[in-house]
C-alpha atoms as a PDB file:
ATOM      1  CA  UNK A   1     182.067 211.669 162.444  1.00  0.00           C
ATOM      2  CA  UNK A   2     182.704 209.637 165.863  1.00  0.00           C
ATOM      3  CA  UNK A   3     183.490 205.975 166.476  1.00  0.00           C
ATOM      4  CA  UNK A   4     180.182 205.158 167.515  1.00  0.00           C
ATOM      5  CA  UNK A   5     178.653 206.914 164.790  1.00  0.00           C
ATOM      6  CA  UNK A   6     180.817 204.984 162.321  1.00  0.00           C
ATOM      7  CA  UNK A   7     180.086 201.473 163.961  1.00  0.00           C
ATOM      8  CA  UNK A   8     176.349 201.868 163.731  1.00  0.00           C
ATOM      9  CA  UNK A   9     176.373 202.406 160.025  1.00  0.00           C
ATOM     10  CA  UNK A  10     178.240 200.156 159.392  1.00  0.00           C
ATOM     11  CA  UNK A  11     176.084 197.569 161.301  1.00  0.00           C
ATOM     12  CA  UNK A  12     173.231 199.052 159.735  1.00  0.00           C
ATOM     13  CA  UNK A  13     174.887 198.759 156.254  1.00  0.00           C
ATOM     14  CA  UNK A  14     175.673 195.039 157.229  1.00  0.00           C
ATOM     15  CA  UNK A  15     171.651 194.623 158.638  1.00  0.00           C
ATOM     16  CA  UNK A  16     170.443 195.777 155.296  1.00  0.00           C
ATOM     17  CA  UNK A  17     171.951 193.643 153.541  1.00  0.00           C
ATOM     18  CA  UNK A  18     171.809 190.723 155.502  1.00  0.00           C
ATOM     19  CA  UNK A  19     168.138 191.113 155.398  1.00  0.00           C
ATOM     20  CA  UNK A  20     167.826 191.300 151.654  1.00  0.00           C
ATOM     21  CA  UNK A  21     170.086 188.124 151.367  1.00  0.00           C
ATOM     22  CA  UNK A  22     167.837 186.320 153.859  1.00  0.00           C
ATOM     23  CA  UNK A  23     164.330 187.350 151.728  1.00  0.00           C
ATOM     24  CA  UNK A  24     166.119 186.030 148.541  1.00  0.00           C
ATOM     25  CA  UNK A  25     166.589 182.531 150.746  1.00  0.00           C
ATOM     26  CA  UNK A  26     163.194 182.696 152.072  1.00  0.00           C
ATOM     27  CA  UNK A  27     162.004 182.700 148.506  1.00  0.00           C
ATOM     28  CA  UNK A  28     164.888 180.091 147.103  1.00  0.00           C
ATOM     29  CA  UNK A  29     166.941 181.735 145.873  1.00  0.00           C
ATOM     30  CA  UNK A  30     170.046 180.982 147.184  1.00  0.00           C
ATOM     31  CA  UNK A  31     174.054 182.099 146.762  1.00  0.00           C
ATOM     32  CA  UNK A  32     176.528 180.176 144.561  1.00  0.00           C
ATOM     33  CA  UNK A  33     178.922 178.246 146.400  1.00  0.00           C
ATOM     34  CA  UNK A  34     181.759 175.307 145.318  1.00  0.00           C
ATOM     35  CA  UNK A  35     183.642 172.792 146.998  1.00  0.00           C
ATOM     36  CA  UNK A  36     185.779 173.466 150.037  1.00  0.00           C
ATOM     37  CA  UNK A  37     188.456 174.489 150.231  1.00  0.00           C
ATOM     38  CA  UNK A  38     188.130 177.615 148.477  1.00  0.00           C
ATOM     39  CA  UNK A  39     187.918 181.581 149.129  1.00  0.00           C
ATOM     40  CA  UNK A  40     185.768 182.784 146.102  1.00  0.00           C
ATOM     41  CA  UNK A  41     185.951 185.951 144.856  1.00  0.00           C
ATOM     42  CA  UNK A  42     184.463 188.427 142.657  1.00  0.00           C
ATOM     43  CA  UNK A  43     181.977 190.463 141.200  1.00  0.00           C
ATOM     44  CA  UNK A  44     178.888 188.440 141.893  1.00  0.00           C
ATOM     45  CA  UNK A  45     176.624 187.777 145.022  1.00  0.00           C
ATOM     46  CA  UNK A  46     185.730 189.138 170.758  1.00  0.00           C
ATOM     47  CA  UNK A  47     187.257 190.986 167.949  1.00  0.00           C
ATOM     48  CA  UNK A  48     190.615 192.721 167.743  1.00  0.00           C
ATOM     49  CA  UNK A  49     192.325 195.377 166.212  1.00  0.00           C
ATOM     50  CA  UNK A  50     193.533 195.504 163.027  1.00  0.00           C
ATOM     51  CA  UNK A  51     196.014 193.058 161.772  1.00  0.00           C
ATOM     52  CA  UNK A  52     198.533 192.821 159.578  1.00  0.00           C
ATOM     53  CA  UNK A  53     198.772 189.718 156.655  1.00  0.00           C
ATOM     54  CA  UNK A  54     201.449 188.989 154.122  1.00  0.00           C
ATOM     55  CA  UNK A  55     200.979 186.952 150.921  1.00  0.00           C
ATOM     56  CA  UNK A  56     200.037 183.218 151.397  1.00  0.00           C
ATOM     57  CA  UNK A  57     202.905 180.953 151.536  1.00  0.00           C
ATOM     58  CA  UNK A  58     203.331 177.537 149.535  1.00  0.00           C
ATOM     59  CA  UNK A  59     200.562 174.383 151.015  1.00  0.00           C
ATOM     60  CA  UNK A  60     197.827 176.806 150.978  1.00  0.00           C
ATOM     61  CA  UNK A  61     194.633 175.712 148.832  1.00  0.00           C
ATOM     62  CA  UNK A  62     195.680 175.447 145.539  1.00  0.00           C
ATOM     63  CA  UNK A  63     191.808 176.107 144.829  1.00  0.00           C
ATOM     64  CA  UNK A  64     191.522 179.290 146.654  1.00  0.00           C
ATOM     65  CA  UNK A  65     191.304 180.671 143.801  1.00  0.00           C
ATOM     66  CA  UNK A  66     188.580 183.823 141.381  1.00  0.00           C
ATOM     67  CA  UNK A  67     184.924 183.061 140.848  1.00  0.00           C
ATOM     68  CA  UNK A  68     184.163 185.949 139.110  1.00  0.00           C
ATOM     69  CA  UNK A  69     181.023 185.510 136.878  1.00  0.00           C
ATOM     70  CA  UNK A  70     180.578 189.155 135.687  1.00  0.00           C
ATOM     71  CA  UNK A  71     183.683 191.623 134.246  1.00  0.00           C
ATOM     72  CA  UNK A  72     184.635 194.759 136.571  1.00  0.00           C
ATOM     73  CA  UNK A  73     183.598 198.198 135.181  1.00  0.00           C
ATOM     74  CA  UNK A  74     187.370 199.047 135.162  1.00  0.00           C
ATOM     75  CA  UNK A  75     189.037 195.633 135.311  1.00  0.00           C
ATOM     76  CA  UNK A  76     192.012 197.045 133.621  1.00  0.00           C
ATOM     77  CA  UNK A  77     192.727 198.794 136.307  1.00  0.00           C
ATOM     78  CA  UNK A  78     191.743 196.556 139.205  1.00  0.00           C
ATOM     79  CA  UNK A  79     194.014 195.989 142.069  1.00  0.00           C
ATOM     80  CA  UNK A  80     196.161 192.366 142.172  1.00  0.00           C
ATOM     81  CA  UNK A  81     196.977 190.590 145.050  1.00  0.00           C
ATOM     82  CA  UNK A  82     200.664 191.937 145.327  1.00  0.00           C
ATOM     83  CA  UNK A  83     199.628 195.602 145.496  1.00  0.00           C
ATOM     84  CA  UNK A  84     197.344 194.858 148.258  1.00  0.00           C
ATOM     85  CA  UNK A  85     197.631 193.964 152.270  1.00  0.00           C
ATOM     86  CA  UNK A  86     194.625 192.529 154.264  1.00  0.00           C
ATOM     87  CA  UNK A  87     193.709 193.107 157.625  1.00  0.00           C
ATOM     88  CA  UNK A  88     190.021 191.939 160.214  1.00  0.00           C
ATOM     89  CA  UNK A  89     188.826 194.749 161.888  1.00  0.00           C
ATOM     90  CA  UNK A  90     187.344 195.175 165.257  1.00  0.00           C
ATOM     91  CA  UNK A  91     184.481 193.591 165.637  1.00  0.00           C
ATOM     92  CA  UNK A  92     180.825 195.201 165.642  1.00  0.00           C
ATOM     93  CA  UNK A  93     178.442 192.732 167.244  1.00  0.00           C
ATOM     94  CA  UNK A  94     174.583 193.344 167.032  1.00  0.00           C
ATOM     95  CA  UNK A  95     170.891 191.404 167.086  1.00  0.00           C
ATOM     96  CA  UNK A  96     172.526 188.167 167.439  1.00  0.00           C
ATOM     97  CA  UNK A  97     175.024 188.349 164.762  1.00  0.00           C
ATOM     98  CA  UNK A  98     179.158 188.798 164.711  1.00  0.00           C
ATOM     99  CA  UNK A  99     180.488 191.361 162.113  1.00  0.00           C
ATOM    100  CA  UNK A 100     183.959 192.217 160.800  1.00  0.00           C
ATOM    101  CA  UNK A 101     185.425 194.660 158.387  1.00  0.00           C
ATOM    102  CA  UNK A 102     187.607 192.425 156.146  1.00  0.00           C
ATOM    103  CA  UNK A 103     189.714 195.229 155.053  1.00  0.00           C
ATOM    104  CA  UNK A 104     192.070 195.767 151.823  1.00  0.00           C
ATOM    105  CA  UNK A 105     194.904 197.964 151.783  1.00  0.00           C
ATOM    106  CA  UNK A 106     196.737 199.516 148.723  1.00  0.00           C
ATOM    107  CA  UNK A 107     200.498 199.384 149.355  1.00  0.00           C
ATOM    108  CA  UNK A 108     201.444 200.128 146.003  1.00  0.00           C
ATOM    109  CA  UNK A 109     202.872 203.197 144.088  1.00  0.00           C
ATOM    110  CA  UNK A 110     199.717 203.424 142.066  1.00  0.00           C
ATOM    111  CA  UNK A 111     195.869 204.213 142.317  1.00  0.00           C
ATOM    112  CA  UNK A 112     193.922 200.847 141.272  1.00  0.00           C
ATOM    113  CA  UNK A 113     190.047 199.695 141.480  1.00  0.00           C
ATOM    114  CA  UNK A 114     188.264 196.605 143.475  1.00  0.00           C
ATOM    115  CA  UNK A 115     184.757 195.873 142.674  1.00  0.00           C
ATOM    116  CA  UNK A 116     182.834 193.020 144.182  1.00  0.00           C
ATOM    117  CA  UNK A 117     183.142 190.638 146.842  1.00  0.00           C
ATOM    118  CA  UNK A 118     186.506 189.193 148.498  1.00  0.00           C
ATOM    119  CA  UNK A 119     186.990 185.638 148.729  1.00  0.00           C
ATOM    120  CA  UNK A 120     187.181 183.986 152.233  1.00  0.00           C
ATOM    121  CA  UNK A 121     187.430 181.108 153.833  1.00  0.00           C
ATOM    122  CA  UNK A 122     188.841 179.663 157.881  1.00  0.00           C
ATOM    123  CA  UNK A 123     191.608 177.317 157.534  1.00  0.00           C
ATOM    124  CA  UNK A 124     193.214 175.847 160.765  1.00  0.00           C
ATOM    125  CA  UNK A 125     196.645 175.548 161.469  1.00  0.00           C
ATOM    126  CA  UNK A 126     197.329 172.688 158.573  1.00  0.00           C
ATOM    127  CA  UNK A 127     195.263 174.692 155.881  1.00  0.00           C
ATOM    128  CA  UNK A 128     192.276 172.986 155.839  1.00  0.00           C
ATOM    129  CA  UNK A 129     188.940 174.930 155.537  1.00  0.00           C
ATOM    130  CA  UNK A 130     186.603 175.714 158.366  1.00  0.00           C
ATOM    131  CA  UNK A 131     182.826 175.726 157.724  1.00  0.00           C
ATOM    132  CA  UNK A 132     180.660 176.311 154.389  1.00  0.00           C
ATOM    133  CA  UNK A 133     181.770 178.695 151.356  1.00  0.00           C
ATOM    134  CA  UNK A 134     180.427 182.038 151.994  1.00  0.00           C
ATOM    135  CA  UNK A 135     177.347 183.670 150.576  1.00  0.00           C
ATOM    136  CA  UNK A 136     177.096 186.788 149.191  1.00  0.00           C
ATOM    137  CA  UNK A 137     174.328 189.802 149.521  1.00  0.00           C
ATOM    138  CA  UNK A 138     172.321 191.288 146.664  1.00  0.00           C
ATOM    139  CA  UNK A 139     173.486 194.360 147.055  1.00  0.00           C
ATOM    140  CA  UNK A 140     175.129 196.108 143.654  1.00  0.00           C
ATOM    141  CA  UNK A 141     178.703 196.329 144.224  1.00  0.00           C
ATOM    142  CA  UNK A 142     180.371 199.516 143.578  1.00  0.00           C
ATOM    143  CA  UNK A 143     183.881 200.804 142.061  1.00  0.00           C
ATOM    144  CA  UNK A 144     185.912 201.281 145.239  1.00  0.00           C
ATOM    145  CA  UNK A 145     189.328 203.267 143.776  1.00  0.00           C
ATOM    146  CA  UNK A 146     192.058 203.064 146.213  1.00  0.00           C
ATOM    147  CA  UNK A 147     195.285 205.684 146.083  1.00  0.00           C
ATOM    148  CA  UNK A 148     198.322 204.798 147.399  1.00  0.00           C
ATOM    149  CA  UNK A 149     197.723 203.710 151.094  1.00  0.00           C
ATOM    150  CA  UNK A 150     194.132 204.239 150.757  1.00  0.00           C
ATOM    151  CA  UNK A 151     191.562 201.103 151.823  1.00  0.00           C
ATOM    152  CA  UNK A 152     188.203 198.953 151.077  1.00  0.00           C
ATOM    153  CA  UNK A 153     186.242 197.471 153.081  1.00  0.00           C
ATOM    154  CA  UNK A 154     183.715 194.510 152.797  1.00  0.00           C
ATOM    155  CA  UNK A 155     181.260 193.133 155.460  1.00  0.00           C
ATOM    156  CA  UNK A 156     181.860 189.419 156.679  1.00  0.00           C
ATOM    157  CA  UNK A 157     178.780 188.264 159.197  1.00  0.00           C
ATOM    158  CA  UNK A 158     177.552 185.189 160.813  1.00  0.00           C
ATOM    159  CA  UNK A 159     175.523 184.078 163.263  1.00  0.00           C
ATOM    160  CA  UNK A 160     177.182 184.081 167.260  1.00  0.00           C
ATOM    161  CA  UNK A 161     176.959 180.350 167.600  1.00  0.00           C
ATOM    162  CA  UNK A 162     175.880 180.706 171.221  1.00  0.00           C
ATOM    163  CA  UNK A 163     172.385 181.887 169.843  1.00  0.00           C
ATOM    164  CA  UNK A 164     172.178 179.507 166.885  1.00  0.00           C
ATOM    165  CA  UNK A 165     173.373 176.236 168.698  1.00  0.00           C
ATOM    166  CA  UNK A 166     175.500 175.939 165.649  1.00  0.00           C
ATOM    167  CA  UNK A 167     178.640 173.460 165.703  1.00  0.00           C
ATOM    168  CA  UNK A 168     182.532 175.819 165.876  1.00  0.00           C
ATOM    169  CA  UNK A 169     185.770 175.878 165.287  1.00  0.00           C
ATOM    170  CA  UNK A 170     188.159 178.432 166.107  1.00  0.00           C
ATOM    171  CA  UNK A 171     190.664 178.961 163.145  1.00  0.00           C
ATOM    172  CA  UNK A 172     194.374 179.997 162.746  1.00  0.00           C
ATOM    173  CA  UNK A 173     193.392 182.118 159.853  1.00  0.00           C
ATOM    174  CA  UNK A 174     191.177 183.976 156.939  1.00  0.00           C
ATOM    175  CA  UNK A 175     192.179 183.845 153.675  1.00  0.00           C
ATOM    176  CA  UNK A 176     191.082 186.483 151.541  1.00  0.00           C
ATOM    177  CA  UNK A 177     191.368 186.644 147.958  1.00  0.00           C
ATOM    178  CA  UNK A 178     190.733 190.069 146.278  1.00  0.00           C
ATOM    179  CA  UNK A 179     188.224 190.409 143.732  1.00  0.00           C
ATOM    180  CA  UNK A 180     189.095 188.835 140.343  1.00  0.00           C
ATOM    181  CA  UNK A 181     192.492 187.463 141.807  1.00  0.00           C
ATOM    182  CA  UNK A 182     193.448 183.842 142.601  1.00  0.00           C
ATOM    183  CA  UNK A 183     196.321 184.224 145.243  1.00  0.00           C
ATOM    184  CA  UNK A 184     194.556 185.055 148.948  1.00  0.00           C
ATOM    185  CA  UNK A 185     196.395 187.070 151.390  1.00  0.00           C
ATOM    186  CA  UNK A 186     196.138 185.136 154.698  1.00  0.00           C
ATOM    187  CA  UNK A 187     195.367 186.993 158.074  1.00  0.00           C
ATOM    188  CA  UNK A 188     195.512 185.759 161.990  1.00  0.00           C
ATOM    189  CA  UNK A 189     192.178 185.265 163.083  1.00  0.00           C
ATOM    190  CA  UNK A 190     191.552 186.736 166.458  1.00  0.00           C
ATOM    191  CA  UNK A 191     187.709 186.713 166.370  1.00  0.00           C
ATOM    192  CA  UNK A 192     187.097 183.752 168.059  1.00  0.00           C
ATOM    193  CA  UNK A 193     185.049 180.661 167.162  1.00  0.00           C
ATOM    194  CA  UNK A 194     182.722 180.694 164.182  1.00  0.00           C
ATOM    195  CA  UNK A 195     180.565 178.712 162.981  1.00  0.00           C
ATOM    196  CA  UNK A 196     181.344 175.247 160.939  1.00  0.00           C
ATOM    197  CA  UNK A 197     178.207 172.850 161.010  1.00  0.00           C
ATOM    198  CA  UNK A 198     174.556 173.397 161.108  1.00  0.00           C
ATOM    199  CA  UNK A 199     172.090 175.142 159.659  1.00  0.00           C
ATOM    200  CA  UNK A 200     173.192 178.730 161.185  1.00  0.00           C
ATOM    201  CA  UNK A 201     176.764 177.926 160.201  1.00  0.00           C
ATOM    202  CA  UNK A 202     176.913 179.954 156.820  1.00  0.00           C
ATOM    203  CA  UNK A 203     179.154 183.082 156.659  1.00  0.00           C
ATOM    204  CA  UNK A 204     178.098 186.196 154.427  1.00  0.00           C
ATOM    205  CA  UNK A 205     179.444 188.859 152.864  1.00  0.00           C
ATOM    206  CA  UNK A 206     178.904 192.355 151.094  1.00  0.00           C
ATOM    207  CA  UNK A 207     180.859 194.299 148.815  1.00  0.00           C
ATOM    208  CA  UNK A 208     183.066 196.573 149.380  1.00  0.00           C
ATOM    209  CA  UNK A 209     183.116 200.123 150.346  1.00  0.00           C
ATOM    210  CA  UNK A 210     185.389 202.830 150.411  1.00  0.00           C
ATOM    211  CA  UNK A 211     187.135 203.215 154.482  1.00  0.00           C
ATOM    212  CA  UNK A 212     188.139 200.877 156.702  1.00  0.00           C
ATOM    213  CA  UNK A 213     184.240 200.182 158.163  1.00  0.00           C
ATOM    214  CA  UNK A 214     185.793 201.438 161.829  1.00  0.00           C
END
């Protein structure tokens, strides 16, 4: 399968279910979120290339921490925070929106599950988070099981503030917080400005996937 071919199902993945999550809005049903600062994760609902991110170090959110609402299917098996790097993918622009693979990596010894969403949230330099919590798609997560060096994707989307008039920021990082975990992994954000005020300011998500979503 080519690049190009890749990219466009993966925005069409992310267009699907972007669409779904805006129909639930329409209708008021809206997405869970808490108090900032936090990068929620779970099982519930410009660019560059890859990066690299280590564990978060001390004067992070304390609160950055699992909203899970429903178990795993194999949550005894799921894949912690220290088994796991992150990385932001190239970005895959399209009908007005910005999206990026937030990508997990297992660098462990052993083959272990995610299922769900990952927590994120921008922080600036100092820690302090950028913009609304996330919300999540409807779509039904999946068992993603990741062998040694093996990886996960999940879709994170907003709109490009230049066609929502929405207030930015451009932040120092993304914290991302693997399903069911509390401790985020923290990656450089390269993307550019996002979104932080204003209606068109939220960011979204969907679950994971099996692959990097390049």
């Amino acid at each position: 399968m080519t690049n190009r071919s890749l990219g466009v199902r993966r925005a069409a993945l992310l267009a699907s279910s972007l669409a779904v999550l805006g129909l639930l809005t329409g209708c008021g049903s809206g997405d869970d979120t808490a108090s900032a600062p936090r990068t929620e994760s779970g099982t519930t609902p410009s660019g560059s290339a890859t990066e690299d991110a280590s564990s978060a170090p001390s004067g992070v959110p304390t609160d950055a921490v699992s909203n899970s609402l429903t178990p795993s299917p194999a949550s005894g098996t799921r894949c912690h925070t220290s088994e796991l790097s992150a990385s932001v993918g190239r970005n895959n622009p399209g009908a007005g929106q910005e999206n990026f693979p937030v990508v997990l990596t297992n660098r462990s010894n052993r083959t272990c599950t995610l299922y769900g969403y990952p927590g994120t949230a921008f922080v600036d330099a100092s820690g302090k988070q950028l913009g609304p919590d996330p919300k999540r798609s409807s779509a039904d997560p999946e068992t993603v099981s990741l062998a040694p060096g093996r990886s996960a994707w999940a879709g994170l989307s907003f709109a490009n503030p230049e066609v929502s008039g929405a207030g930015t920021a451009t932040p120092a990082a993304l914290l991302v917080t693997p399903p069911d975990e509390e401790d985020p992994l923290k990656v450089t954000w390269r993307g550019g400005e996002v979104p932080v005020s204003g209606t068109e300011s939220s960011v979204r998500l969907i679950p994971f996937s099996p692959g990097t979503g390049a």
